[in-house]
Protein backbone atom coordinates (compact mmCIF):
# COMPACT_ATOMS: atom_id res chain seq x y z
CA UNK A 1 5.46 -11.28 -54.37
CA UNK A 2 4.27 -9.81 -51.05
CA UNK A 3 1.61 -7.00 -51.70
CA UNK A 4 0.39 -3.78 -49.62
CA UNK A 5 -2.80 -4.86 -47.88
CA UNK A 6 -5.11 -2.27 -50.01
CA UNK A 7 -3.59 -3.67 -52.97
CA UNK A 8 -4.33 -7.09 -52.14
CA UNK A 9 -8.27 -6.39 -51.17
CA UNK A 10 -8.41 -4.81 -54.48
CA UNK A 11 -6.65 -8.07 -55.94
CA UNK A 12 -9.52 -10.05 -54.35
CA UNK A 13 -7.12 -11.38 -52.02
CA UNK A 14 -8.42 -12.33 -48.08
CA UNK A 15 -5.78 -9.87 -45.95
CA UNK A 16 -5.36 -11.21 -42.62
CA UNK A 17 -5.41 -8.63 -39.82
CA UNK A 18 -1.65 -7.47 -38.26
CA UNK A 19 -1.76 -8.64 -34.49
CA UNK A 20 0.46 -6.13 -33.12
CA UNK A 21 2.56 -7.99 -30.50
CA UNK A 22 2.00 -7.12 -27.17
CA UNK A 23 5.52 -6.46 -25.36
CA UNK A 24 5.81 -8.11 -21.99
CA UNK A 25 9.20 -7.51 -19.97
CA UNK A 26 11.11 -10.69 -18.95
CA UNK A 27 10.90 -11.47 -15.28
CA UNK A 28 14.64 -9.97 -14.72
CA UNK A 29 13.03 -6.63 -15.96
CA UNK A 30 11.25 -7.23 -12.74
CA UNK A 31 13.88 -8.81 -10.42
CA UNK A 32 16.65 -6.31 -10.56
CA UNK A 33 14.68 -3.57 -9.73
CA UNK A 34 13.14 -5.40 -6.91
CA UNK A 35 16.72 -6.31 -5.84
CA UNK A 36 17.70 -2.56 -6.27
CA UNK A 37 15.24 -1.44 -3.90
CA UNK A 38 15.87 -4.38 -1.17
CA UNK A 39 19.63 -3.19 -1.08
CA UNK A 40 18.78 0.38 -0.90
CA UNK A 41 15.61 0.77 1.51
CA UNK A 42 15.50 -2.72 3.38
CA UNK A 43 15.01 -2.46 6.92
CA UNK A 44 18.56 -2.81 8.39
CA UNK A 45 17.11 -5.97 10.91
CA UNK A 46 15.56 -7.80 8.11
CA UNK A 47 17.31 -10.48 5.80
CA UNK A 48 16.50 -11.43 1.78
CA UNK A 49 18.21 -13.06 -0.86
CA UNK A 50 17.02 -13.97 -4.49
CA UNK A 51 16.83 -17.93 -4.66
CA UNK A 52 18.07 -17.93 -8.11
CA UNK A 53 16.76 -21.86 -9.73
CA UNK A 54 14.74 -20.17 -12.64
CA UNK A 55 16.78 -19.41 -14.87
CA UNK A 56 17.79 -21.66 -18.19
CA UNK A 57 21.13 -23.56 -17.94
CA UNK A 58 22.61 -26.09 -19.33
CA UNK A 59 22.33 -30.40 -18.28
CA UNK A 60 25.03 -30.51 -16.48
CA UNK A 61 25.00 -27.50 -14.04
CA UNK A 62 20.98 -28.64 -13.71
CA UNK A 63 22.05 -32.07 -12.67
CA UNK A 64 24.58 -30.55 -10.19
CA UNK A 65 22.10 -27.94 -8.93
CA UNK A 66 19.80 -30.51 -8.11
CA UNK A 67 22.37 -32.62 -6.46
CA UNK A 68 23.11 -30.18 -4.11
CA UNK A 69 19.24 -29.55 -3.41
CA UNK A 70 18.20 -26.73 -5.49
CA UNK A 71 14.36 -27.42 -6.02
CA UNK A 72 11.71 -26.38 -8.24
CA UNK A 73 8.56 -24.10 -6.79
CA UNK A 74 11.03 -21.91 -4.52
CA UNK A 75 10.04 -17.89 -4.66
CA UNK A 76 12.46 -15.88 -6.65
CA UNK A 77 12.82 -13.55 -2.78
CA UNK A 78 12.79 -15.28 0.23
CA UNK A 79 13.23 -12.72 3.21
CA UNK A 80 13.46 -13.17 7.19
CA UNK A 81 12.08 -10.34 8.90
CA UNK A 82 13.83 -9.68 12.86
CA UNK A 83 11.78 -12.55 14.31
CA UNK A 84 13.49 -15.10 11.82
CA UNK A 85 9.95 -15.39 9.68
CA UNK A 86 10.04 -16.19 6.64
CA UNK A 87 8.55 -14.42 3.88
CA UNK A 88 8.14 -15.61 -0.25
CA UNK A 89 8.24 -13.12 -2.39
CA UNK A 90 7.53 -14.65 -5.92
CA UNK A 91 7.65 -12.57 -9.21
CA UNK A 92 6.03 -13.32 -12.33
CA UNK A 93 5.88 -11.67 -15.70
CA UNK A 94 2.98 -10.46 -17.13
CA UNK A 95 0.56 -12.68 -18.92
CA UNK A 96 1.85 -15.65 -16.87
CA UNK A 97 0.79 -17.71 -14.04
CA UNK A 98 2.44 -19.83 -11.39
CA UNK A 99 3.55 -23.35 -12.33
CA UNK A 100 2.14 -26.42 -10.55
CA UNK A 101 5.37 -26.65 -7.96
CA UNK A 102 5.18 -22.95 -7.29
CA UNK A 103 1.39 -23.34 -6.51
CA UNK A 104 2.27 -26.33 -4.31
CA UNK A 105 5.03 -23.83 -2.06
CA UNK A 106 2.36 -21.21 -2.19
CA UNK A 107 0.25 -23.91 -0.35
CA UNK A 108 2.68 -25.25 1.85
CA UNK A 109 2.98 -21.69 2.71
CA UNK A 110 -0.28 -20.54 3.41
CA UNK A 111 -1.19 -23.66 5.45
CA UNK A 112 1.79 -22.67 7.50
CA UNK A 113 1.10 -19.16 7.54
CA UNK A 114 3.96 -18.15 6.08
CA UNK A 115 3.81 -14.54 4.38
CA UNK A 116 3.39 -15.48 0.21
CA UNK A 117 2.53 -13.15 -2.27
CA UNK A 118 2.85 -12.89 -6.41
CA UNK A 119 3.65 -9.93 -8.07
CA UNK A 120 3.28 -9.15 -11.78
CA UNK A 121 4.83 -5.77 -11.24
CA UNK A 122 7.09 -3.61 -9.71
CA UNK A 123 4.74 -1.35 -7.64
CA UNK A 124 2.63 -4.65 -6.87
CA UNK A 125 6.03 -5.72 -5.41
CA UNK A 126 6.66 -2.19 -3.33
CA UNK A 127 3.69 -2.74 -2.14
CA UNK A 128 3.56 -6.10 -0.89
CA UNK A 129 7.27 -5.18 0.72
CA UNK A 130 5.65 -2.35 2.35
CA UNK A 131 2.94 -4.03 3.65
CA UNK A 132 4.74 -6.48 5.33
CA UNK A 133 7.12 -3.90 6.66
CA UNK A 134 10.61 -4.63 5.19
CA UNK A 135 11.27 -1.32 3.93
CA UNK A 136 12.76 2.02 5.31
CA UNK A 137 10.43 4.23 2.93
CA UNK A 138 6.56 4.46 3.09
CA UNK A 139 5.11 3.18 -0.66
CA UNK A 140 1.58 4.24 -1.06
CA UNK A 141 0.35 4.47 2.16
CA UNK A 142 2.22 1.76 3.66
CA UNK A 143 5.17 2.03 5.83
């Protein structure tokens, strides 16, 4: 039988502790409102799509993605400002931290000097968006 935690101190019982679980959103918590935004305040000359190879699916449809050269590391946004220049966009939920293959783009990408930036939340995201000048609307202090 399961007791209150007084009454199991008072039983001489060791109580462990409750860890209250710290809630961290899912990375689509983060990518549709990112997408959102794109389609409502992107600059009309720039270009973006969400490279979508993250997501859990099946053998079969991996083996076929694969096949038709789907590969791992990608952002989650790539975007092509008016000059044609790419820039990464990759999103990552809270508490984690970019795999080995997303590291490696993020390298290929800096030693190109390619725009590449991580973003563990939606105003980090605005921001970096801002900053780089795809958006219509001015996001704290960036236009």
């Amino acid at each position: 039988m399961i007791q209150p935690p007084l009454l199991a101190l008072a039983a001489g019982h060791r109580v462990r502790p409750r860890q209250t679980p710290r809630y961290r959103p899912k990375e689509i918590q983060l990518h549709i409102p990112v997408a959102d935004t794109l389609r409502r305040f992107v600059k009309p000359d720039w270009k973006w799509a969400h490279y979508p190879a993250g997501e859990h699916r099946d053998i079969r449809t991996a083996q076929k993605l694969k096949a038709m050269g789907v590969q791992r590391g990608w952002p989650d946004f790539v975007l092509f400002d008016r000059s044609g220049r790419l820039h990464a966009l990759e999103l990552k939920r809270q508490g984690t931290n970019l795999t080995e293959d997303q590291e490696d783009f993020q390298t290929w990408c800096i030693t190109h000097a390619v725009p590449h930036a991580v973003a563990w939340s939606l105003d980090e995201a605005l921001k970096i968006l801002a900053a780089w000048g795809a958006l219509r609307i001015r996001i704290g202090g960036a236009e």
